[in-house]
PDB file of N, CA and C in Angstrom:
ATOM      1  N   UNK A   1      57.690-133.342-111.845  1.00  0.00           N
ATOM      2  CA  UNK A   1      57.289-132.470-112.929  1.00  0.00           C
ATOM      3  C   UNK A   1      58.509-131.782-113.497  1.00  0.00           C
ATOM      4  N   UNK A   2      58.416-131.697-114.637  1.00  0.00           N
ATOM      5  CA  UNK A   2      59.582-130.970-115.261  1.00  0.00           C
ATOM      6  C   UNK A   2      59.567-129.405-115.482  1.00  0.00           C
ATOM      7  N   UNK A   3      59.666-128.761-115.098  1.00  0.00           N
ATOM      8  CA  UNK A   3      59.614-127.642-115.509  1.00  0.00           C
ATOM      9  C   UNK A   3      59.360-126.590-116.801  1.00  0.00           C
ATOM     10  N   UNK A   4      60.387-127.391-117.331  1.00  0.00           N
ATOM     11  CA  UNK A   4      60.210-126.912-118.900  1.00  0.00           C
ATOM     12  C   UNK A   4      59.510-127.394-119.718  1.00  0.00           C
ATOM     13  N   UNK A   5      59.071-128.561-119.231  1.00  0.00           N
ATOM     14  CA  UNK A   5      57.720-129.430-120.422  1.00  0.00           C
ATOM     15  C   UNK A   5      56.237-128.555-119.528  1.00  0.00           C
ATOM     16  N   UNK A   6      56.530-128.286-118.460  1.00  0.00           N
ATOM     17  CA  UNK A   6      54.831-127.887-118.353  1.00  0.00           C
ATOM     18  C   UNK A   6      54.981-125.345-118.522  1.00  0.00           C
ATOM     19  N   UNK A   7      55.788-125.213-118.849  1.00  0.00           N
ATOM     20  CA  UNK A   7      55.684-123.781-118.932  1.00  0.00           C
ATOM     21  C   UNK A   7      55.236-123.669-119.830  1.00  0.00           C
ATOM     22  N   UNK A   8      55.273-124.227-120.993  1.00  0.00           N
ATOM     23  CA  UNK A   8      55.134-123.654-122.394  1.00  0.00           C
ATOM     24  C   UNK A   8      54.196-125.326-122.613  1.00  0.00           C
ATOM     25  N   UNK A   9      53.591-124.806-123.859  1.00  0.00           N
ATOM     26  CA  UNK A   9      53.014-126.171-124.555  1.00  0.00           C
ATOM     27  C   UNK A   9      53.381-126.619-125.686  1.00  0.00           C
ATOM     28  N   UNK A  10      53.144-127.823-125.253  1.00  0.00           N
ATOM     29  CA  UNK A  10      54.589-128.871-126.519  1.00  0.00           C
ATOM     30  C   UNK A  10      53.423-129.680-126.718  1.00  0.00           C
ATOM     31  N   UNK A  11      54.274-131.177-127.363  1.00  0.00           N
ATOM     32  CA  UNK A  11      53.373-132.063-127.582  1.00  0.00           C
ATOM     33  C   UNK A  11      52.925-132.906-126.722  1.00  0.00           C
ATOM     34  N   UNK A  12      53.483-132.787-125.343  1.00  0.00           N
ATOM     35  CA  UNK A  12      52.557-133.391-123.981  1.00  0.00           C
ATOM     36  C   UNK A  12      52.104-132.571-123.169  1.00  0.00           C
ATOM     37  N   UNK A  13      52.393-131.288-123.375  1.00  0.00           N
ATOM     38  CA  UNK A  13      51.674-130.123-122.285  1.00  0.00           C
ATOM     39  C   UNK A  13      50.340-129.710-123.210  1.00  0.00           C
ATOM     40  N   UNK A  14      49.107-129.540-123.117  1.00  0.00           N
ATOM     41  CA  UNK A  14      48.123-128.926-123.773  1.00  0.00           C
ATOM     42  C   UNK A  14      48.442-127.046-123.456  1.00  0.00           C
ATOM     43  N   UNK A  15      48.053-126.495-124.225  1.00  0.00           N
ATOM     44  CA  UNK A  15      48.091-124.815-124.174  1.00  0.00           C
ATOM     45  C   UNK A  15      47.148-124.868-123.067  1.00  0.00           C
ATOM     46  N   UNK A  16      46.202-125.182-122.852  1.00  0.00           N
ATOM     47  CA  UNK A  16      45.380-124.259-121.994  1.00  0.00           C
ATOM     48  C   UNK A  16      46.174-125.032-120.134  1.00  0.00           C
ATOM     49  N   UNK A  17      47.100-126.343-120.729  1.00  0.00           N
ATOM     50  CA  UNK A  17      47.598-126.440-119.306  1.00  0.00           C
ATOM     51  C   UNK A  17      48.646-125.879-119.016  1.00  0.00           C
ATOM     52  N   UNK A  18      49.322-125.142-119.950  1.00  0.00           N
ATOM     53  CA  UNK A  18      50.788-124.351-119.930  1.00  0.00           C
ATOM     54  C   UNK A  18      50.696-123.442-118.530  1.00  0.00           C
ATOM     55  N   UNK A  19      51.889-123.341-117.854  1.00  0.00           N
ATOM     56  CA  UNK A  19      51.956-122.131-116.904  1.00  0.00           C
ATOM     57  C   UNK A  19      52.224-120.851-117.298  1.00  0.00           C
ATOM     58  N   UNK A  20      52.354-120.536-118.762  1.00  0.00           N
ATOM     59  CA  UNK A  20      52.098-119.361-119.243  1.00  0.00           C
ATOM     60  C   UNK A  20      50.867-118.889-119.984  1.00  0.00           C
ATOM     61  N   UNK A  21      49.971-120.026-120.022  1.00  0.00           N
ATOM     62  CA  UNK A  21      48.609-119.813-119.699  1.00  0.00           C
ATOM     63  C   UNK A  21      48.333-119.322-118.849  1.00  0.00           C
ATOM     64  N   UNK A  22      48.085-119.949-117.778  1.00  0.00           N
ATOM     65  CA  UNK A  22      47.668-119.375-116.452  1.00  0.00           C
ATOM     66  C   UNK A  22      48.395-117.845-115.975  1.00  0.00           C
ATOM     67  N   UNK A  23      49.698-117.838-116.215  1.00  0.00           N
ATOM     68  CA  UNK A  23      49.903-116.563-115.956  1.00  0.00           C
ATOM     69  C   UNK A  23      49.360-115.238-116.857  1.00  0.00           C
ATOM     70  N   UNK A  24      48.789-115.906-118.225  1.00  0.00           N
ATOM     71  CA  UNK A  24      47.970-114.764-118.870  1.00  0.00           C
ATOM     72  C   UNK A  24      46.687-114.590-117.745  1.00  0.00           C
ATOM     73  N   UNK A  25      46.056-115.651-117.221  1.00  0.00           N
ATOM     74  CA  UNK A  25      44.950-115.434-116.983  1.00  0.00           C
ATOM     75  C   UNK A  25      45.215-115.003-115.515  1.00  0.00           C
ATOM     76  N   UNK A  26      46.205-114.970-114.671  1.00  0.00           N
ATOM     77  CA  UNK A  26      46.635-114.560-113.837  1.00  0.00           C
ATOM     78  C   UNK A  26      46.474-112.905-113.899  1.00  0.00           C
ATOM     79  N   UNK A  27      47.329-112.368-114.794  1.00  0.00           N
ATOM     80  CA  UNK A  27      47.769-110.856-114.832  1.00  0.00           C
ATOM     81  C   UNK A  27      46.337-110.431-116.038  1.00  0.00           C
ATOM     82  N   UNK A  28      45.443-111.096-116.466  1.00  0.00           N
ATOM     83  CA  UNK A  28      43.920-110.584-116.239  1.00  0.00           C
ATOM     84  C   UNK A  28      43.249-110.119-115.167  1.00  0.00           C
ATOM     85  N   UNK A  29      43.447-111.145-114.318  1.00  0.00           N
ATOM     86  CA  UNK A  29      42.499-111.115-112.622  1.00  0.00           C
ATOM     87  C   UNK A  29      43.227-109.460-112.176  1.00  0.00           C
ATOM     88  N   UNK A  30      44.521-109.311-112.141  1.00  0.00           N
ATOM     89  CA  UNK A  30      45.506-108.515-111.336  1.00  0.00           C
ATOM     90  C   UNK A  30      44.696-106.913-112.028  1.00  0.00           C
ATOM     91  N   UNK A  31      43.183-106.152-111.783  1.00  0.00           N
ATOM     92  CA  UNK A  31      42.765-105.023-112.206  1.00  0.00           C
ATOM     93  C   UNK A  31      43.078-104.416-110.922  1.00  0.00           C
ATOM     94  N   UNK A  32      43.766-104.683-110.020  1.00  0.00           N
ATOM     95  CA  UNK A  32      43.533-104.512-108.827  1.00  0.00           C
ATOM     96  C   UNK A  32      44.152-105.414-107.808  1.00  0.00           C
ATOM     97  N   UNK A  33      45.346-104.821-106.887  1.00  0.00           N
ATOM     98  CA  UNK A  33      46.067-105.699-106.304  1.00  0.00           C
ATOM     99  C   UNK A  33      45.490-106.505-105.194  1.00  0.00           C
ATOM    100  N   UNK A  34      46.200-107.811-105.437  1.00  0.00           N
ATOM    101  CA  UNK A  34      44.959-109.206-104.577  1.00  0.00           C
ATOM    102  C   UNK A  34      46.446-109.619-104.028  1.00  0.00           C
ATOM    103  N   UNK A  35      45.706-110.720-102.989  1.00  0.00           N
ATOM    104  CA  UNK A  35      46.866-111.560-102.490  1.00  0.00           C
ATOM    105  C   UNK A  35      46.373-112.881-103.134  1.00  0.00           C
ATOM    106  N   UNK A  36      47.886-113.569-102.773  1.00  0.00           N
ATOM    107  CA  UNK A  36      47.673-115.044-103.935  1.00  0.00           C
ATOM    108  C   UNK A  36      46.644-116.071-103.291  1.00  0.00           C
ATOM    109  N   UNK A  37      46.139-116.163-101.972  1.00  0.00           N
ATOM    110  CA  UNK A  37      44.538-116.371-101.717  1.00  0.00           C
ATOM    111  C   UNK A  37      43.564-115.815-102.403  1.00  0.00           C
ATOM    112  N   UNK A  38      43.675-114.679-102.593  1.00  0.00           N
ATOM    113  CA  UNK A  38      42.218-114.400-103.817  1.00  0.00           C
ATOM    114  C   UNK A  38      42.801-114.851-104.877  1.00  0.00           C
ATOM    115  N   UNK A  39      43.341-114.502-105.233  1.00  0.00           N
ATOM    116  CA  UNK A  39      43.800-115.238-106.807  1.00  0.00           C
ATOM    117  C   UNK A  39      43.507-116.440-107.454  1.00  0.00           C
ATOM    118  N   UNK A  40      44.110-117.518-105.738  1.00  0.00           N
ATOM    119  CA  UNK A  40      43.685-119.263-105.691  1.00  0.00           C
ATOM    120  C   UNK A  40      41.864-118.943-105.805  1.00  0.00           C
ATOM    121  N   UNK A  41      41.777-118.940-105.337  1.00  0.00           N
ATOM    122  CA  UNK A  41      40.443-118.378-105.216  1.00  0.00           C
ATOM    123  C   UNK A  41      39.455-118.590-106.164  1.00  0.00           C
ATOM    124  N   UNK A  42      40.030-117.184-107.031  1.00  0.00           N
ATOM    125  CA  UNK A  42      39.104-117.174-108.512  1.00  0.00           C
ATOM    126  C   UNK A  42      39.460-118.104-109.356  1.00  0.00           C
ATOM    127  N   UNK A  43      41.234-118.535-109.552  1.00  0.00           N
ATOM    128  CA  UNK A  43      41.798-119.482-110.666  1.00  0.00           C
ATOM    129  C   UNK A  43      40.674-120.855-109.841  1.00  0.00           C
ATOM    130  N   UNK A  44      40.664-121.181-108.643  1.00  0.00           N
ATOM    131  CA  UNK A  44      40.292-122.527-108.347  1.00  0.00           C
ATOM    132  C   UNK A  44      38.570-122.847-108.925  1.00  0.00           C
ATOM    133  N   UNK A  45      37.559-121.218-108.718  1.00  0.00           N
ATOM    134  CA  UNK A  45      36.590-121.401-108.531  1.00  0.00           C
ATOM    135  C   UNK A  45      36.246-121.311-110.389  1.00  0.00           C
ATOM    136  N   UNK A  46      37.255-121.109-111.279  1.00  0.00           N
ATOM    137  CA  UNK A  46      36.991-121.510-112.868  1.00  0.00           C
ATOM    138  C   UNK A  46      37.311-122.761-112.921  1.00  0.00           C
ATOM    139  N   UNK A  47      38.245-123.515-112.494  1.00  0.00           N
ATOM    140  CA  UNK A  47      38.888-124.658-113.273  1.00  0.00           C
ATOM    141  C   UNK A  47      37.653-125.629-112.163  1.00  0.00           C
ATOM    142  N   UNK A  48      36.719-125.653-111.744  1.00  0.00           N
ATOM    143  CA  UNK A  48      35.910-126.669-111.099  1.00  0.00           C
ATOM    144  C   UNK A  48      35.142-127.453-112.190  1.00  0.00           C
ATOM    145  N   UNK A  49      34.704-126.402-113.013  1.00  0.00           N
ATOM    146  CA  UNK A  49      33.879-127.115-114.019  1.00  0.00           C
ATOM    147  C   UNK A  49      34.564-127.782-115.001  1.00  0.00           C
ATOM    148  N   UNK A  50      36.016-127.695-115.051  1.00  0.00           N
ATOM    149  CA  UNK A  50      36.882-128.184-116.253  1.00  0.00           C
ATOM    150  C   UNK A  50      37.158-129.788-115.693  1.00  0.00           C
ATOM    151  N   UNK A  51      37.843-129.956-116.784  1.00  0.00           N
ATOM    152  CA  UNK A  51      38.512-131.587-116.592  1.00  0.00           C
ATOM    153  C   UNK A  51      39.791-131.118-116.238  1.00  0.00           C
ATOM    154  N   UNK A  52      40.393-130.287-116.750  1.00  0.00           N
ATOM    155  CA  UNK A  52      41.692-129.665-116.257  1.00  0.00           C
ATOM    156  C   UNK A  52      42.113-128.694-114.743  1.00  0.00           C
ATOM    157  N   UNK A  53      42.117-129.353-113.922  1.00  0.00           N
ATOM    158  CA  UNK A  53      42.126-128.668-112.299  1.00  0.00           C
ATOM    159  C   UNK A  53      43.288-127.901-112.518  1.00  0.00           C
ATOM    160  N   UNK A  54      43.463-126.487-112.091  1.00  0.00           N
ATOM    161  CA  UNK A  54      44.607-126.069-111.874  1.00  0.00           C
ATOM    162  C   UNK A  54      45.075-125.986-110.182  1.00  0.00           C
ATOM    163  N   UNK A  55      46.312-126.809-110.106  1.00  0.00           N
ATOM    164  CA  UNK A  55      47.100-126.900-109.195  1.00  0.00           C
ATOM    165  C   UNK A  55      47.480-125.405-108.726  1.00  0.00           C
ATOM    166  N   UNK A  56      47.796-125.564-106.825  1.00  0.00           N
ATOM    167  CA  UNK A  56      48.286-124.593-106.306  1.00  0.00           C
ATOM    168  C   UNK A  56      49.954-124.273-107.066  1.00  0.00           C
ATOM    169  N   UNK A  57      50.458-125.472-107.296  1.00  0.00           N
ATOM    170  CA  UNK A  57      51.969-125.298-107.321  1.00  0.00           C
ATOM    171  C   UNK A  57      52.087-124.335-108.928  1.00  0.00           C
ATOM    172  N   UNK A  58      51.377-124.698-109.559  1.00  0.00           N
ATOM    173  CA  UNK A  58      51.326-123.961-111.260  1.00  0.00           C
ATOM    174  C   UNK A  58      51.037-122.759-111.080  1.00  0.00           C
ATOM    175  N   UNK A  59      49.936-122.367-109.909  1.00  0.00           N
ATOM    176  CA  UNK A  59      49.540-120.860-109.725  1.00  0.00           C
ATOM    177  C   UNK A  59      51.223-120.384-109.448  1.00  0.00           C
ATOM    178  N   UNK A  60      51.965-120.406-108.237  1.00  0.00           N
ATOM    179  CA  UNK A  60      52.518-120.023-107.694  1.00  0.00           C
ATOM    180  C   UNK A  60      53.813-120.240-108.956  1.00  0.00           C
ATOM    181  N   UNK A  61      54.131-121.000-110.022  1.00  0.00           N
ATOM    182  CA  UNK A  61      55.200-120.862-111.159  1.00  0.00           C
ATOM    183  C   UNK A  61      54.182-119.968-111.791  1.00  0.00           C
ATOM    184  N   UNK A  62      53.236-119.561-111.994  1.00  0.00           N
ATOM    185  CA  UNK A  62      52.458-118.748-113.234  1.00  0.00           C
ATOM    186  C   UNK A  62      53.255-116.965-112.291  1.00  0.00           C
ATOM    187  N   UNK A  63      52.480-116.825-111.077  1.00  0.00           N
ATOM    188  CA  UNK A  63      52.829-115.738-110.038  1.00  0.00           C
ATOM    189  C   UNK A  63      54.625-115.458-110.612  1.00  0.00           C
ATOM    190  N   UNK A  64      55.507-116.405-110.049  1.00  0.00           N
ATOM    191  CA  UNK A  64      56.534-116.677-110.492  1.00  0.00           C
ATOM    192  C   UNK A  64      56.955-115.759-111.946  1.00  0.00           C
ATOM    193  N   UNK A  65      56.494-116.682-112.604  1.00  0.00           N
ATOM    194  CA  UNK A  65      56.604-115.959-114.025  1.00  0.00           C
ATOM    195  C   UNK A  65      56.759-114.997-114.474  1.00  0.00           C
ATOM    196  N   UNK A  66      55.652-114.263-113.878  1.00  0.00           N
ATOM    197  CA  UNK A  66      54.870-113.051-114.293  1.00  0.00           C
ATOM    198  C   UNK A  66      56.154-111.924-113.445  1.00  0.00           C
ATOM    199  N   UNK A  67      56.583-112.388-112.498  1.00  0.00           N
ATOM    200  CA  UNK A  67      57.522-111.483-111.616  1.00  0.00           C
ATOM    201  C   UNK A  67      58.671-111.587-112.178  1.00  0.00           C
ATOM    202  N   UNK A  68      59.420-112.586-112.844  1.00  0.00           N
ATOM    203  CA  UNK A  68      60.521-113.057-113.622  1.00  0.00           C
ATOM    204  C   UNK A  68      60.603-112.332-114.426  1.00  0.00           C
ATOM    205  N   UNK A  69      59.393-111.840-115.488  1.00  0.00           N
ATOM    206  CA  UNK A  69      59.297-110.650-116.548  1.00  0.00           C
ATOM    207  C   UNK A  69      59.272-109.608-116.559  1.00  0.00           C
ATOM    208  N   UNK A  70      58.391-109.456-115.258  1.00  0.00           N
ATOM    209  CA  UNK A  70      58.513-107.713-114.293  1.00  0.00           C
ATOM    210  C   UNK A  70      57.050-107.214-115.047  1.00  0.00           C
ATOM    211  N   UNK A  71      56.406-108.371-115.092  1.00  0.00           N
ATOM    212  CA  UNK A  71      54.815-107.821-115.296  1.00  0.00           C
ATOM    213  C   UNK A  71      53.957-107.818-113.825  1.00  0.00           C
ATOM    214  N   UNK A  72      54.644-108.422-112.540  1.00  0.00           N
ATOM    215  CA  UNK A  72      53.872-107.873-111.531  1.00  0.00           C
ATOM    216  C   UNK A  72      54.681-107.460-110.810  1.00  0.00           C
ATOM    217  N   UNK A  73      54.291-106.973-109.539  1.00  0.00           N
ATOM    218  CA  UNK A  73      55.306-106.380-108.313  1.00  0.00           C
ATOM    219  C   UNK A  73      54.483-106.656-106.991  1.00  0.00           C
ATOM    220  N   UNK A  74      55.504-106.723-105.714  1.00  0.00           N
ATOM    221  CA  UNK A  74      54.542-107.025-104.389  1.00  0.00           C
ATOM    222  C   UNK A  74      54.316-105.378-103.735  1.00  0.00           C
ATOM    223  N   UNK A  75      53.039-105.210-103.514  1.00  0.00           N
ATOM    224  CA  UNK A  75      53.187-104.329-102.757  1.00  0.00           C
ATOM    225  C   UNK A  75      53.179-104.697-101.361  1.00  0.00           C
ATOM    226  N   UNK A  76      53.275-103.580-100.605  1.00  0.00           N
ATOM    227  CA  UNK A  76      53.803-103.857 -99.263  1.00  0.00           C
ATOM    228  C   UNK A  76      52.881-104.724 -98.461  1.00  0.00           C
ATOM    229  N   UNK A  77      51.324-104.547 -98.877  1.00  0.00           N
ATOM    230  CA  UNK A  77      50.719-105.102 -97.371  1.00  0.00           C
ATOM    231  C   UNK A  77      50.482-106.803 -97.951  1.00  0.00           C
ATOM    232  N   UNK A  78      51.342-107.405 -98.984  1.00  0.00           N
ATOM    233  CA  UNK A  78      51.748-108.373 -99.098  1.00  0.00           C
ATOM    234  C   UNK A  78      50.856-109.041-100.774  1.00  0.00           C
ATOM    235  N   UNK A  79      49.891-107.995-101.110  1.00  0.00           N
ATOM    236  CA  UNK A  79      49.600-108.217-102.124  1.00  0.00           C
ATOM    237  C   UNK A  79      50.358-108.069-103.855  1.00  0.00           C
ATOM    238  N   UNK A  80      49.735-108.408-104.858  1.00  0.00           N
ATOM    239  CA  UNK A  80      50.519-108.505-105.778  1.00  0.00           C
ATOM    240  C   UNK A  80      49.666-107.635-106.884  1.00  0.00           C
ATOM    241  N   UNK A  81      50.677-106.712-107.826  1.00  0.00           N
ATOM    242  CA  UNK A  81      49.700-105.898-108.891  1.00  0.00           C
ATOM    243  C   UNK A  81      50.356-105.767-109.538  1.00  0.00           C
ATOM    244  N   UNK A  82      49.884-105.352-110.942  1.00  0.00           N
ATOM    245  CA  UNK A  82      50.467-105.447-112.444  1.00  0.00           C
ATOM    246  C   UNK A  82      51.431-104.158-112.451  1.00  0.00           C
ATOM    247  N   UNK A  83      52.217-104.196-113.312  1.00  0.00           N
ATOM    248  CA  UNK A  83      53.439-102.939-113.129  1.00  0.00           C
ATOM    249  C   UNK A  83      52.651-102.446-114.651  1.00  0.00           C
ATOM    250  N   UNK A  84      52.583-101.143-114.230  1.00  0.00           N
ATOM    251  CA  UNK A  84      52.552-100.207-115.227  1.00  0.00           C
ATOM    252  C   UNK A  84      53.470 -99.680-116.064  1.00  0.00           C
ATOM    253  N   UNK A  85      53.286-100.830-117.169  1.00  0.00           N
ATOM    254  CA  UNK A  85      54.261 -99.999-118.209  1.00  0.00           C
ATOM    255  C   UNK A  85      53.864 -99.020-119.760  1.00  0.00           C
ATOM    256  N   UNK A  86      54.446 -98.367-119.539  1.00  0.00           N
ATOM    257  CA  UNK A  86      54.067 -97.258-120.248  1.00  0.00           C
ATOM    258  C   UNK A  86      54.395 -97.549-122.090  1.00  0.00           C
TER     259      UNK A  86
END
């Protein structure tokens, strides 16, 4: 997988398969700090009904992402929550 063809959507990545998709819908879920088991969790228990499965490895570049920008942070007991910016 290439990295840069599946973050963003081009003309072989679809938008809704982008990993900056998922990290929107990622830092939706985040009302409330989860660990990336709940997270898999809810992302796994939407994409069942789709034709489009989302992969563990895309969660964990979406997670990625989102920390790269400094839209989430770990808290200590190993979970992950949205940074409050003002």
């Amino acid at each position: 997988m290439n990295i840069q063809s599946a973050l963003i959507p081009n003309k072989h990545t679809r938008f809704s398969d982008a990993i900056i998709t998922l990290a929107g819908r990622v830092a939706a879920l985040l009302d409330q700090p989860r660990t990336v088991d709940e997270i898999w969790s809810i992302i796994s228990s939407y994409s069942k009904g789709s034709s489009a499965a989302t992969s563990f490895t895309h969660l964990v570049l979406a997670i990625d992402t989102l920390y790269a920008i400094r839209q989430i942070e770990l808290v200590a007991d190993g979970r992950v929550q949205r940074v409050n910016n003002p």
